[in-house]
Protein backbone atom coordinates (compact mmCIF):
# COMPACT_ATOMS: atom_id res chain seq x y z
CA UNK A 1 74.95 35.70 -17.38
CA UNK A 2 78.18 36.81 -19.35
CA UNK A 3 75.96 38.79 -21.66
CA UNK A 4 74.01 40.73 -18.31
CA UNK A 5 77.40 41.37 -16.71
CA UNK A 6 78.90 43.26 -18.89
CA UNK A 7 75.55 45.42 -20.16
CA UNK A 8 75.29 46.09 -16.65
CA UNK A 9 78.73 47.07 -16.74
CA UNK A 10 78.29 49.45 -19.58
CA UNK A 11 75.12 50.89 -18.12
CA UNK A 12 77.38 51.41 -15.09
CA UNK A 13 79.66 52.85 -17.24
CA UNK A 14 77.59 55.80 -19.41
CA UNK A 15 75.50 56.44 -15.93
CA UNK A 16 79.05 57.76 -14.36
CA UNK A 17 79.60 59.09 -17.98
CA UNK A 18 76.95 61.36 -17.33
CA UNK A 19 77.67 62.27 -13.44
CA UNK A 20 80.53 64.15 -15.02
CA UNK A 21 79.77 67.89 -15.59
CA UNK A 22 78.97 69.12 -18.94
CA UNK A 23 81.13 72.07 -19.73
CA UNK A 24 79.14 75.19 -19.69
CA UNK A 25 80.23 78.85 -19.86
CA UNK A 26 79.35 81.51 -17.15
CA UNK A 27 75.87 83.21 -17.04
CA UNK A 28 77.23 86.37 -18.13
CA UNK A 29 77.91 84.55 -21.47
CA UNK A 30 74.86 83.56 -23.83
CA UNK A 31 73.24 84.23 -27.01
CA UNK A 32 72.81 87.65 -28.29
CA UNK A 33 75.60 88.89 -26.01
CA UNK A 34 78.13 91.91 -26.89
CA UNK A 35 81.34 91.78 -26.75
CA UNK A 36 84.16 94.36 -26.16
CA UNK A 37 85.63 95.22 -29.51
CA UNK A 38 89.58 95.84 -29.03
CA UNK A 39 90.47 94.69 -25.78
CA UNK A 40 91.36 91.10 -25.04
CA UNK A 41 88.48 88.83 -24.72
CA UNK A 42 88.53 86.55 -21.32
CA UNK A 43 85.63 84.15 -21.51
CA UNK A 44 85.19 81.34 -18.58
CA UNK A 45 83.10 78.48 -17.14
CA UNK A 46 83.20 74.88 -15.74
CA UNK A 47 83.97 71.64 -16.32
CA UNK A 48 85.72 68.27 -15.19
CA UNK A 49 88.84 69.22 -13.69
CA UNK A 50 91.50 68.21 -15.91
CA UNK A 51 89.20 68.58 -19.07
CA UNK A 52 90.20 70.24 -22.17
CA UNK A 53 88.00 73.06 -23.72
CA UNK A 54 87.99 74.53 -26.78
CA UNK A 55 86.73 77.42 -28.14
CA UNK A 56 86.10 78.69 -31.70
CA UNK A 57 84.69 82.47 -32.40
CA UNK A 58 84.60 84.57 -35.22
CA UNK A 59 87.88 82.87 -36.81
CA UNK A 60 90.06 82.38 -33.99
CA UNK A 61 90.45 79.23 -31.65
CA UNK A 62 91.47 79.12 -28.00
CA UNK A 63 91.85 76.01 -25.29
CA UNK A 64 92.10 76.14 -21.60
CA UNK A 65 91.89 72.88 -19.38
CA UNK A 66 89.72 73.27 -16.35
CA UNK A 67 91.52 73.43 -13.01
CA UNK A 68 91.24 71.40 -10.19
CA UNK A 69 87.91 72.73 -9.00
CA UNK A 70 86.79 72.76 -12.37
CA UNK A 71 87.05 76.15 -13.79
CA UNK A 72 89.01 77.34 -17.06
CA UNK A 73 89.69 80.75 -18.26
CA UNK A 74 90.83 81.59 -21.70
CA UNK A 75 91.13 84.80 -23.82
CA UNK A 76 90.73 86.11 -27.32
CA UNK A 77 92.99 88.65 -29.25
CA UNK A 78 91.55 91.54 -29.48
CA UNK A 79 88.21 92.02 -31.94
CA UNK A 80 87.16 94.71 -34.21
CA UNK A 81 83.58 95.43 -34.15
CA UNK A 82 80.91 93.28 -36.17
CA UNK A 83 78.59 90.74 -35.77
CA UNK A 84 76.91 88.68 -35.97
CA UNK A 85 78.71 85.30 -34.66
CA UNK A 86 78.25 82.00 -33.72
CA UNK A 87 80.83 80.77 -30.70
CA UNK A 88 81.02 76.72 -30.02
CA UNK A 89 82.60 75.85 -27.12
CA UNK A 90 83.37 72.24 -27.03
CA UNK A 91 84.53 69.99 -23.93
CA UNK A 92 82.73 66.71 -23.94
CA UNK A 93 80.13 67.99 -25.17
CA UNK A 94 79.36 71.10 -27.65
CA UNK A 95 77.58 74.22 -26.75
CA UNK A 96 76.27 76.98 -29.23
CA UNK A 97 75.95 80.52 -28.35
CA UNK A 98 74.40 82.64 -31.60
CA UNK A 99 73.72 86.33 -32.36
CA UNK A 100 77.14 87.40 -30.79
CA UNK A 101 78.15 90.83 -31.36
CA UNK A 102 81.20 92.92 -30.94
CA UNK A 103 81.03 96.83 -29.56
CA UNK A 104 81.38 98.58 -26.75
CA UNK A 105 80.30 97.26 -23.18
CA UNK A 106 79.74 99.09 -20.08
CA UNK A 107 78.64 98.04 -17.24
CA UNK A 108 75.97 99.51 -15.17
CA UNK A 109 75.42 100.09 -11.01
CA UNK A 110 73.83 101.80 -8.60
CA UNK A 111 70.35 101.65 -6.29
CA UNK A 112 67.02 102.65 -7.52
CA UNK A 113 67.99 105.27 -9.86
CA UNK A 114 70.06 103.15 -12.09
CA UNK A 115 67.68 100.00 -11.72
CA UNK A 116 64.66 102.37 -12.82
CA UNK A 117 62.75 100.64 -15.41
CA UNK A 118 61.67 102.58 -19.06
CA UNK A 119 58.32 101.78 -18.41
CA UNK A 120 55.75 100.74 -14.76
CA UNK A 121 55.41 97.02 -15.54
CA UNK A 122 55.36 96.00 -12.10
CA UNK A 123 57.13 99.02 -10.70
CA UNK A 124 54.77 101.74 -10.00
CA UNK A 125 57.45 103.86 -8.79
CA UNK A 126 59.30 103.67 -12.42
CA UNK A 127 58.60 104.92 -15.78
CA UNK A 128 60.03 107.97 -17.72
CA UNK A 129 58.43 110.98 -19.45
CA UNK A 130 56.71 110.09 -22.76
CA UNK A 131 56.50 106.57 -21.58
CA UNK A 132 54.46 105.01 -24.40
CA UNK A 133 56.90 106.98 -27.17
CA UNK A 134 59.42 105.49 -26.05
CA UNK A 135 58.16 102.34 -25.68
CA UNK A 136 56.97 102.04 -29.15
CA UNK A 137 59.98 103.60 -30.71
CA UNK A 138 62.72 101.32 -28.91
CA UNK A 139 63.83 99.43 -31.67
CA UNK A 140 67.23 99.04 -31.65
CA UNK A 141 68.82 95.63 -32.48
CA UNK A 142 72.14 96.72 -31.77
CA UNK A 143 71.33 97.37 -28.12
CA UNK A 144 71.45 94.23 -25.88
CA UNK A 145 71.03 94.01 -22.22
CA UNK A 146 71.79 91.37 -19.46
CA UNK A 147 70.67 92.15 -16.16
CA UNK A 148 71.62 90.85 -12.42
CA UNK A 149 69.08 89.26 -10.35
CA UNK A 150 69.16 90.96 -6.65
CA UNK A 151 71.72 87.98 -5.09
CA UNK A 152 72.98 89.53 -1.91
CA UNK A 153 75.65 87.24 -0.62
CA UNK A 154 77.82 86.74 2.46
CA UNK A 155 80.32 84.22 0.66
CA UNK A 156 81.27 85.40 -2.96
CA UNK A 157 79.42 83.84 -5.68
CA UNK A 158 80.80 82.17 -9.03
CA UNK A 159 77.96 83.31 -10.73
CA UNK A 160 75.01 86.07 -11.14
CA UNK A 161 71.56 85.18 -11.57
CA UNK A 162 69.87 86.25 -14.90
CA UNK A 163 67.72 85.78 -17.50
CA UNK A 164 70.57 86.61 -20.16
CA UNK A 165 71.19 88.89 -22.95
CA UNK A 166 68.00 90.29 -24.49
CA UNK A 167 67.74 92.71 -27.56
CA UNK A 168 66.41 95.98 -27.24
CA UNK A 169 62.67 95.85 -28.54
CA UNK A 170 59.13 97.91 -27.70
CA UNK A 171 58.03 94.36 -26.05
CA UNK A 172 61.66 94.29 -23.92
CA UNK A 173 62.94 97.82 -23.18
CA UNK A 174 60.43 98.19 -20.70
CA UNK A 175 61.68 96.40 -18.34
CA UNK A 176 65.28 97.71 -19.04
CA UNK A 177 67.13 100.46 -16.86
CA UNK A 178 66.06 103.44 -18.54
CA UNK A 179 69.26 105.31 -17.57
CA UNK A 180 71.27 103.05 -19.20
CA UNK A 181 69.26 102.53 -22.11
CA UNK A 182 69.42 106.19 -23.05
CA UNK A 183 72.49 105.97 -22.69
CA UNK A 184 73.49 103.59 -24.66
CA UNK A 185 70.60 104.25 -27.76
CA UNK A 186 72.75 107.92 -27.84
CA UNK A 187 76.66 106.15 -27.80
CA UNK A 188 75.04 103.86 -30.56
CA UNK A 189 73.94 106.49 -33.11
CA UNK A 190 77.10 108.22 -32.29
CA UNK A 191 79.36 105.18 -32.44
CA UNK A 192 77.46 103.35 -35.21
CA UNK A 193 78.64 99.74 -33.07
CA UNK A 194 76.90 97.27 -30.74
CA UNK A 195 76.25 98.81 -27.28
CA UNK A 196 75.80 96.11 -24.05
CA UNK A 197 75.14 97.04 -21.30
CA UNK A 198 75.71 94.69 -18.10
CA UNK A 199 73.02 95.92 -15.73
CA UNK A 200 73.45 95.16 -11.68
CA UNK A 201 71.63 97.47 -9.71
CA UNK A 202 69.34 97.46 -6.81
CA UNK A 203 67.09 99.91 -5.20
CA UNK A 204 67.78 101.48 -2.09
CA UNK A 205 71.25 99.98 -1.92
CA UNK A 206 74.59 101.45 -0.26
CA UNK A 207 78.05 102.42 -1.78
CA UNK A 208 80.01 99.56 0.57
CA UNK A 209 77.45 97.49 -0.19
CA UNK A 210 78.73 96.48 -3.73
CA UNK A 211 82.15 97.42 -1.92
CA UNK A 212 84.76 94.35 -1.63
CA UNK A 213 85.12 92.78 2.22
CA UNK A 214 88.70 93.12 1.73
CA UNK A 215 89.00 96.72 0.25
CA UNK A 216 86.79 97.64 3.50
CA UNK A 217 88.71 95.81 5.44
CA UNK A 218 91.93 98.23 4.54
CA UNK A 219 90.35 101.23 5.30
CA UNK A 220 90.12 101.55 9.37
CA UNK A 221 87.36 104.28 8.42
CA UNK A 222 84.78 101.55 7.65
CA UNK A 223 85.58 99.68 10.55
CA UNK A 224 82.40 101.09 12.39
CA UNK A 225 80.31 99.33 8.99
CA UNK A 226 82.24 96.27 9.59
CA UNK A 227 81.22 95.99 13.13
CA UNK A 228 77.52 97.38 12.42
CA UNK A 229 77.35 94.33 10.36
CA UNK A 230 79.03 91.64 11.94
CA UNK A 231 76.53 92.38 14.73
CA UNK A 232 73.76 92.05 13.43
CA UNK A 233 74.52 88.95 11.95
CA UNK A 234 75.38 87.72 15.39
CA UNK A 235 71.97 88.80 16.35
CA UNK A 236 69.95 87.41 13.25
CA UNK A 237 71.40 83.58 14.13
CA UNK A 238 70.52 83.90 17.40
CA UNK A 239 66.77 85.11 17.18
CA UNK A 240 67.14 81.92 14.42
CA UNK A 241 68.00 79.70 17.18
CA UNK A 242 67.29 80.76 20.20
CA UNK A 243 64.17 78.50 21.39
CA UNK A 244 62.13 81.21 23.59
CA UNK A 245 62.43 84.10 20.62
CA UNK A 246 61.23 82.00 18.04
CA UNK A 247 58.02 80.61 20.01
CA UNK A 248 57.67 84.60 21.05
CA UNK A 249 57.67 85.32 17.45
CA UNK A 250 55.26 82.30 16.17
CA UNK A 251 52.63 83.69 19.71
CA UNK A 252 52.96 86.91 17.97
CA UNK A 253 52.18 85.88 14.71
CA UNK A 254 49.28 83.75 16.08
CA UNK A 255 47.47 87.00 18.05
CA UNK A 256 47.96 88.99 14.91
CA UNK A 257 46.14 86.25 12.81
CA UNK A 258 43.07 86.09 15.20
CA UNK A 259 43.41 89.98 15.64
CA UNK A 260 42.80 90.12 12.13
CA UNK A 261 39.66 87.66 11.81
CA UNK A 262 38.22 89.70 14.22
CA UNK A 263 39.10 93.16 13.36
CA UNK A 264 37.32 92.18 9.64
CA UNK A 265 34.71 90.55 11.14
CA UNK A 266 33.84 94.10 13.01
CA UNK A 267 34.51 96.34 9.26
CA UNK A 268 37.80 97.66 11.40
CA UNK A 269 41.33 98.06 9.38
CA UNK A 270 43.76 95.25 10.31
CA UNK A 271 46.36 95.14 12.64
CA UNK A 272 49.90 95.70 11.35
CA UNK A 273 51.26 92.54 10.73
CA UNK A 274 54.60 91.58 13.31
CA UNK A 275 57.90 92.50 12.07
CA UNK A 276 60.23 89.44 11.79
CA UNK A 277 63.96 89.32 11.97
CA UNK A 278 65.62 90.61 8.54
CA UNK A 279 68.38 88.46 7.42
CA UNK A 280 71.19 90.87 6.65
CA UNK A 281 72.74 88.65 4.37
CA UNK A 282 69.65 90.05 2.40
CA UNK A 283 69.60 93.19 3.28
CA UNK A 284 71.09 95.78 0.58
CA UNK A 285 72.66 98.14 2.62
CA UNK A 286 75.20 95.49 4.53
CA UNK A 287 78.90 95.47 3.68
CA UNK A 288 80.44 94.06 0.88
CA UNK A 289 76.86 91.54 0.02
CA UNK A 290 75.93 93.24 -3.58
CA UNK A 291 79.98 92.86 -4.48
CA UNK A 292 79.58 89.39 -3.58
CA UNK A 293 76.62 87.93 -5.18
CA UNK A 294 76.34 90.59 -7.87
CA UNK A 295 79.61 92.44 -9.32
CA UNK A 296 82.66 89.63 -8.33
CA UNK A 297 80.88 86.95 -10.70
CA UNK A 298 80.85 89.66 -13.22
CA UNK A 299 84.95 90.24 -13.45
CA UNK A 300 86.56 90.12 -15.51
CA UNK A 301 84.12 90.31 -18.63
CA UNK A 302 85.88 92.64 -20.73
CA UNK A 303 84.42 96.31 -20.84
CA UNK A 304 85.11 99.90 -21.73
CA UNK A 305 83.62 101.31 -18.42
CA UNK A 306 81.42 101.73 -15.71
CA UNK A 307 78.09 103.90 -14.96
CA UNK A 308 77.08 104.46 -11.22
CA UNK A 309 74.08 105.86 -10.58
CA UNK A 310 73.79 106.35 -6.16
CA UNK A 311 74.26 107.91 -3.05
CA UNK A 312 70.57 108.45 -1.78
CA UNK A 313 70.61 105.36 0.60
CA UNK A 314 74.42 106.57 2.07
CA UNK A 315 73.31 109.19 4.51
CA UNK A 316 74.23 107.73 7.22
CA UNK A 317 77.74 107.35 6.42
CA UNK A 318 77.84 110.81 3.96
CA UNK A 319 80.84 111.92 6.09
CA UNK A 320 82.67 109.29 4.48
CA UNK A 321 80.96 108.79 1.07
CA UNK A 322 83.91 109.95 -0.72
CA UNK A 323 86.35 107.29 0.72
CA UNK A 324 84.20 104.34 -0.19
CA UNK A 325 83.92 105.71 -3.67
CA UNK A 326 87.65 106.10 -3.81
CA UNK A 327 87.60 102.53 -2.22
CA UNK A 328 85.14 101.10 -4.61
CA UNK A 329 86.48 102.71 -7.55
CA UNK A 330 90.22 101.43 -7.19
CA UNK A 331 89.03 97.75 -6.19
CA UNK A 332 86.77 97.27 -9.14
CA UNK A 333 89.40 98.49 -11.25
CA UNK A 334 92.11 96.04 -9.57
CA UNK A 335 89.32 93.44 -9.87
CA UNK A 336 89.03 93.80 -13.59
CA UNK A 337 92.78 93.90 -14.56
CA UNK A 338 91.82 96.22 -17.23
CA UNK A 339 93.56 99.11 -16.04
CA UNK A 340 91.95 102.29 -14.76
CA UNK A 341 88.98 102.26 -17.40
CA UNK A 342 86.25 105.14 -17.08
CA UNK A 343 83.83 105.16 -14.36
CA UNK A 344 81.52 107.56 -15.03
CA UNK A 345 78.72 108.63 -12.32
CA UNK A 346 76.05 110.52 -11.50
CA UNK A 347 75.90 113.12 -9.10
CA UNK A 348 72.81 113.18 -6.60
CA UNK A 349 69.28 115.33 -7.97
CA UNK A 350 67.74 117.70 -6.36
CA UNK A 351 65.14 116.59 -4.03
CA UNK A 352 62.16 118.03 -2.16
CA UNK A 353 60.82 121.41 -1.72
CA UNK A 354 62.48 124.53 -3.16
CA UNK A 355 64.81 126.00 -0.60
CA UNK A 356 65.85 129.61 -0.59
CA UNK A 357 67.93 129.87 2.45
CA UNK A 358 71.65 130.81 1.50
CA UNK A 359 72.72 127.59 3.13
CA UNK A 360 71.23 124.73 4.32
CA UNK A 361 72.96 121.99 5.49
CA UNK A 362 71.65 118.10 4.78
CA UNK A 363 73.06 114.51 4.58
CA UNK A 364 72.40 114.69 0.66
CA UNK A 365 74.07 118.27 0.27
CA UNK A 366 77.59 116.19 1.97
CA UNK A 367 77.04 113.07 -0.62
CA UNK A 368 76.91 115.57 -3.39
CA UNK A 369 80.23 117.52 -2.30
CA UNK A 370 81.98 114.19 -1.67
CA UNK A 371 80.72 112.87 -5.39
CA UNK A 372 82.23 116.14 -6.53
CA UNK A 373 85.61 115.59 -4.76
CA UNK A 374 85.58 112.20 -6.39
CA UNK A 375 86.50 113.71 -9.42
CA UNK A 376 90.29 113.59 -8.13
CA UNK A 377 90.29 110.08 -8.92
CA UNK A 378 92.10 109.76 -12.79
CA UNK A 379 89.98 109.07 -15.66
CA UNK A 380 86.60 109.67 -13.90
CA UNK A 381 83.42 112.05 -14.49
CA UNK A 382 80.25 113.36 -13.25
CA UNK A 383 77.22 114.23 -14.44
CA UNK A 384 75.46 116.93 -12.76
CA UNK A 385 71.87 116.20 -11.69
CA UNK A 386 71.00 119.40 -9.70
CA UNK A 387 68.14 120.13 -11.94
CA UNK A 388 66.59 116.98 -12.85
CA UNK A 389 63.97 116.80 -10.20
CA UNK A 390 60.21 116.25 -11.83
CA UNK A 391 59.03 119.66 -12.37
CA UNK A 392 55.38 118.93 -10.78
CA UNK A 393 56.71 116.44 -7.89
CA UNK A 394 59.73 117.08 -7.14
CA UNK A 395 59.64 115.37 -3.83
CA UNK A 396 59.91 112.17 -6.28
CA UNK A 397 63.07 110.46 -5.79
CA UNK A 398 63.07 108.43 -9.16
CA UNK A 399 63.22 111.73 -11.25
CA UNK A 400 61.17 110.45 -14.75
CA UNK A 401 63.37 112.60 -17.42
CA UNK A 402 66.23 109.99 -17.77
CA UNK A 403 66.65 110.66 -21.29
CA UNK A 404 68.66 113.42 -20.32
CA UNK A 405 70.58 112.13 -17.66
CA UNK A 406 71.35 109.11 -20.66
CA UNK A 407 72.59 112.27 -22.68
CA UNK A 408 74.76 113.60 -20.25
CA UNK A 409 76.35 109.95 -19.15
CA UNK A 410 76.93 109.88 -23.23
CA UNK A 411 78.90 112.90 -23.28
CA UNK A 412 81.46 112.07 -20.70
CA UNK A 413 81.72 108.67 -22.24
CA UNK A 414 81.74 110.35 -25.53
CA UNK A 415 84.81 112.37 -24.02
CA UNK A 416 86.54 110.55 -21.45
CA UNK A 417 86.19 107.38 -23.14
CA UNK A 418 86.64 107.72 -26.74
CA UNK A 419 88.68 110.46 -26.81
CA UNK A 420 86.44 113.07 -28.61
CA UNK A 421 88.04 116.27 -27.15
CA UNK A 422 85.74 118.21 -29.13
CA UNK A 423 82.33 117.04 -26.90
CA UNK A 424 81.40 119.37 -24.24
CA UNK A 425 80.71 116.82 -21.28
CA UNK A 426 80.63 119.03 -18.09
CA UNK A 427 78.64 122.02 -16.71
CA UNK A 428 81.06 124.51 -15.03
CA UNK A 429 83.59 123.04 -11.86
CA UNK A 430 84.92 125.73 -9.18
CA UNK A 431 88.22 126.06 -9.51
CA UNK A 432 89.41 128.67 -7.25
CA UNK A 433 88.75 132.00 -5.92
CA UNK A 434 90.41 135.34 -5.69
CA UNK A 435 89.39 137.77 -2.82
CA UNK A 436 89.21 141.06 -4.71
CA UNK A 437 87.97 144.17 -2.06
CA UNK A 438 84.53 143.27 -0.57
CA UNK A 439 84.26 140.78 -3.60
CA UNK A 440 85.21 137.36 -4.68
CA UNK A 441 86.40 136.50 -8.27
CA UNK A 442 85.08 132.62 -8.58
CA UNK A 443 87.40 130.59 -11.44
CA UNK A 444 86.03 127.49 -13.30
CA UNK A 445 86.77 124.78 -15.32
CA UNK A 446 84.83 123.17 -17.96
CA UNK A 447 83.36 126.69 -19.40
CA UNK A 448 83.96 125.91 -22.83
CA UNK A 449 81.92 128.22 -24.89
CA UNK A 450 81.13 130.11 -21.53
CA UNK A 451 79.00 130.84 -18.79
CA UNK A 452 75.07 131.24 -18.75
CA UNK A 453 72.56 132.11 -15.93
CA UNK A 454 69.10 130.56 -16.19
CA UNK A 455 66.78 132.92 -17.13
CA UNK A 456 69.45 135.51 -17.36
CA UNK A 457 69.04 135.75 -13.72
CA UNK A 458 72.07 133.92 -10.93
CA UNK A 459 71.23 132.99 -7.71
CA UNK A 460 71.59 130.68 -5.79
CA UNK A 461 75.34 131.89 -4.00
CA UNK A 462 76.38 132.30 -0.90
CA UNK A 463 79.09 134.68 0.49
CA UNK A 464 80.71 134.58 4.35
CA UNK A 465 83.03 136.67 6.07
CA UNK A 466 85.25 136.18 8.70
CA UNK A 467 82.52 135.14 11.55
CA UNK A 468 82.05 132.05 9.01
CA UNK A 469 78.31 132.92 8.67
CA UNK A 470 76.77 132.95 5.21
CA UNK A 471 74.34 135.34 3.51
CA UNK A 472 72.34 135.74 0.37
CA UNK A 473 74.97 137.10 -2.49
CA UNK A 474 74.87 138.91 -5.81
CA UNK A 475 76.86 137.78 -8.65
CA UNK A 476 77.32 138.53 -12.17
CA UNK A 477 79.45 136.79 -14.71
CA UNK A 478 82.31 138.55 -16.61
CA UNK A 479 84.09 136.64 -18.72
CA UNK A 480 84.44 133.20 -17.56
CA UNK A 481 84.47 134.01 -14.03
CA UNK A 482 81.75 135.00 -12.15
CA UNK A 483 82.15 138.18 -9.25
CA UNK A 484 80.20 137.34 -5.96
CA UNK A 485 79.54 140.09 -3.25
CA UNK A 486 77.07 141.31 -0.64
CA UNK A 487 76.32 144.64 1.20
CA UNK A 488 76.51 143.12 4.44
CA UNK A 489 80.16 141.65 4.09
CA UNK A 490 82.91 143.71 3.60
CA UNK A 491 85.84 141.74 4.29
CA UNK A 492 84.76 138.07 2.47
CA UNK A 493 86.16 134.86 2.80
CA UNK A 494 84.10 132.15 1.28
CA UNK A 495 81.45 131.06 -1.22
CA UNK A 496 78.83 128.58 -1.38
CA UNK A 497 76.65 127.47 -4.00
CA UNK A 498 73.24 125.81 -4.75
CA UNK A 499 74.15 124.29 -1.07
CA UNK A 500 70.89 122.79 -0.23
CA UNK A 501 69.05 119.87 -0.98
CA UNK A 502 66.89 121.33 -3.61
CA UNK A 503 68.76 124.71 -4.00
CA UNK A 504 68.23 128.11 -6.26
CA UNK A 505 70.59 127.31 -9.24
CA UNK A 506 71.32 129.44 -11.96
CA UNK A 507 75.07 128.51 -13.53
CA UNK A 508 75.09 126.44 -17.06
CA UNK A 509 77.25 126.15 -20.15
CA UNK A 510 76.63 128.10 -23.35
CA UNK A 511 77.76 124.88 -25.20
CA UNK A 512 75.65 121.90 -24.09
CA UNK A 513 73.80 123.68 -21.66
CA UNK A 514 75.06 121.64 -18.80
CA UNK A 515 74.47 122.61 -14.85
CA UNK A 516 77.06 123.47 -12.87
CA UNK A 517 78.33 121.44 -9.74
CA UNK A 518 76.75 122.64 -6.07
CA UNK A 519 80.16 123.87 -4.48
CA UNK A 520 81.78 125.46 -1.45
CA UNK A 521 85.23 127.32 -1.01
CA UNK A 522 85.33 126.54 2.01
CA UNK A 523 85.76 123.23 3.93
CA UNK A 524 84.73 124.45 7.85
């Protein structure tokens, strides 16, 4: 009896062994992962509170002892780049992460345009240009890629969802955002390092939406999003609770089902099926949800910068797209604790049919100025998109040529980044203006080797006068300024140009060949 006491004791004993929580590392952190080469390293996870972890990685060694609700943080000394390495974290038990490289990490956001996939698979909205090229020519082990599940979240979350680092491949870039893949295949052959990329992006998705509750919250201009939300979240539990809507919605879901038996039954197309309630905890244009479940677990894995590819989805709230950039920008940066790195973005494509009205007014025409008014905030840039619309469809809101949107993004990182002052990483910015006669002298920045008109022809501008009503203008470049004017105004005031949602443009660089920003003079 002695003897079965104390096995049972022991068996008691390694069964409450094994309750305890293995220590494990964060999902951002697994095999074939990059690393950012000379910045401090932080790398965290979980285990028994109180329990000492250790970690060894490419010749240094670093504890941290888990806190009270079991997480620990620790950081390396800064790494050159190189690779590969093992790292062993060890707690109670061991864990072994291999293929570890160190580079240069950005990290990657937006809606559908940064999400777009290199190839269909199962998107047949995606794809690029030369599609099975690329596809066969993507080998680059150097490349690696971890990508965010779409976890919308009201609570923040300790953790993304993924699959984990994968190497860039023919049988794995195709399901890879293409913009940042071209991106990052041109900063590789540039660099000659590692490149991750730390992919969270979701189609369709709004600028507060990967915004912070609190960094909202300070800005009584997105109290009207606040309230939008809180509402309907009010009105989602009680549809979810309320006895007489939910057997309303399970008799409508009933008729439709015998609607549609007898709708095939007669060769007839089926009934639409009843809309139910969307939870807007799930719902990717809600406040703060994307920051929650899909950016906070992400901080503070140690970058370079950040790509942001969006605006499409915020025309609702385009009169005050630049102040949740400005918001967004500043908290991720606070988030990160790694000072005011780049953030580098993307400024909204032309879209639609050709329009050759002077001026023509549109939700995505106030995005685009706003995006170019974000440049104000230090140590950001823009790539200008105003030309990347599919030649034959242009109505196509996933534009296919993202190889050269991945060159331009590589510029400005090239540039703002990495310090190569020599890289021309901007089409031409307005500047200012000069009134001279019945004419108006238009002063940019960025003209580096000078200015260019597409197909030696400009167009595109806009001139006013006094009543504040814009015409068709002439211009002609001299120098680097360009000279605007029109027979009908003699006493001008203002310019606008490419001021449409898919406008006449004309204005590049000699250098790079880069488009110039849509702009206005004036702000009526």
């Amino acid at each position: 009896m002695k003897s079965l006491k104390i096995s049972c004791l022991l068996f008691a004993f390694l069964i409450a062994q094994n309750l305890k929580a293995n220590v494990r590392v964060a999902s951002v952190f697994s095999s074939h992962m990059v690393l950012q080469r000379d910045k401090p390293v932080p790398v965290w996870g979980w285990a028994d509170p109180g329990e000492q972890v250790r970690i060894t990685f490419n010749r240094q060694t670093k504890q941290a002892t888990a806190a009270a609700n079991g997480k620990w943080m620790l950081y390396f000394d800064k790494f050159s780049a190189g690779g590969p390495y093992i790292m062993t974290v060890k707690g109670k038990n061991t864990l072994t992460l291999h293929d570890i490289y160190i580079g240069e990490v950005w990290l990657c956001s937006g809606q559908s345009n940064m999400d777009m996939t290199v190839a269909k698979e199962d998107r047949n909205w995606a794809g690029v240009f030369n599609e099975a090229e690329e596809l066969a020519n993507a080998d680059y082990p150097l490349i690696r890629v971890i990508d965010a599940d779409f976890t919308p979240s009201v609570p923040v979350l300790d953790e993304i969802k993924t699959p984990g680092w994968e190497i860039v491949t023919p049988k794995t870039v195709g399901h890879m955002s293409a913009a940042a893949y071209f991106f990052a295949r041109n900063l590789q052959k540039k660099l000659k390092v590692p490149v991750g990329l730390v992919v969270t992006a979701y189609g369709a998705s709004t600028a507060e939406a990967w915004t912070s509750k609190p960094a909202l919250e300070a800005n009584p201009k997105f109290t009207r999003l606040l309230t939008a939300f809180r509402d309907k979240l009010e009105q989602y539990a009680k549809a979810n609770t309320d006895t007489a809507l939910l057997n309303k919605a399970a008799r409508d879901l009933n008729q439709w089902r015998l609607d549609t038996a007898k709708a095939r039954a007669e060769g007839k197309p089926a009934p639409r099926k009843p809309r139910t309630a969307v939870n807007p905890e799930r719902d990717q244009h809600s406040p703060f949800v994307m920051w929650n479940g899909m950016v906070a677990p992400l901080a503070p894995f140690a970058i370079r910068g950040a790509l942001w590819y969006q605006g499409e989805s915020n025309y609702p709230s385009a009169d005050i797209y630049r102040e949740i950039m400005e918001a967004l920008i500043t908290d991720w940066r606070k988030q990160w604790k790694q000072g005011d790195f780049p953030f580098i973005y993307v400024q909204l494509a032309n879209h639609g049919n050709l329009i050759t009205e002077p001026v023509k007014e549109d939700p995505m025409v106030s995005v685009r100025d706003a995006q170019r008014k974000n440049l104000s905030i230090p140590n950001t840039a823009m790539v200008v998109a105003i030309d990347n619309a599919d030649p034959q469809n242009p109505g196509n809101i996933h534009p296919k040529n993202k190889q050269e949107i991945g060159r331009r993004l590589s510029l400005a990182a090239l540039a703002l980044a990495y310090g190569q002052k020599d890289v021309a990483y901007s089409g031409p910015l307005y500047d200012r203006l000069q009134v001279e006669g019945n004419k108006i002298r238009l002063y940019f920045k960025h003209t580096d080797a000078g200015l260019t008109a597409k197909s030696g022809k400009l167009q595109g501008f806009a001139i006013a006068g006094e009543d504040k009503k814009f015409v068709q203008a002439e211009a002609q470049i001299i120098g680097n300024t360009i000279l605007v004017s029109s027979p009908d105004i003699t006493k001008p005031v203002a310019v606008r140009y490419a001021w449409a949602k898919n406008p006449l443009i004309s204005i590049y660089s000699s250098k790079e060949n880069l488009p110039a920003s849509p702009f206005r003079t004036d702000e009526w």
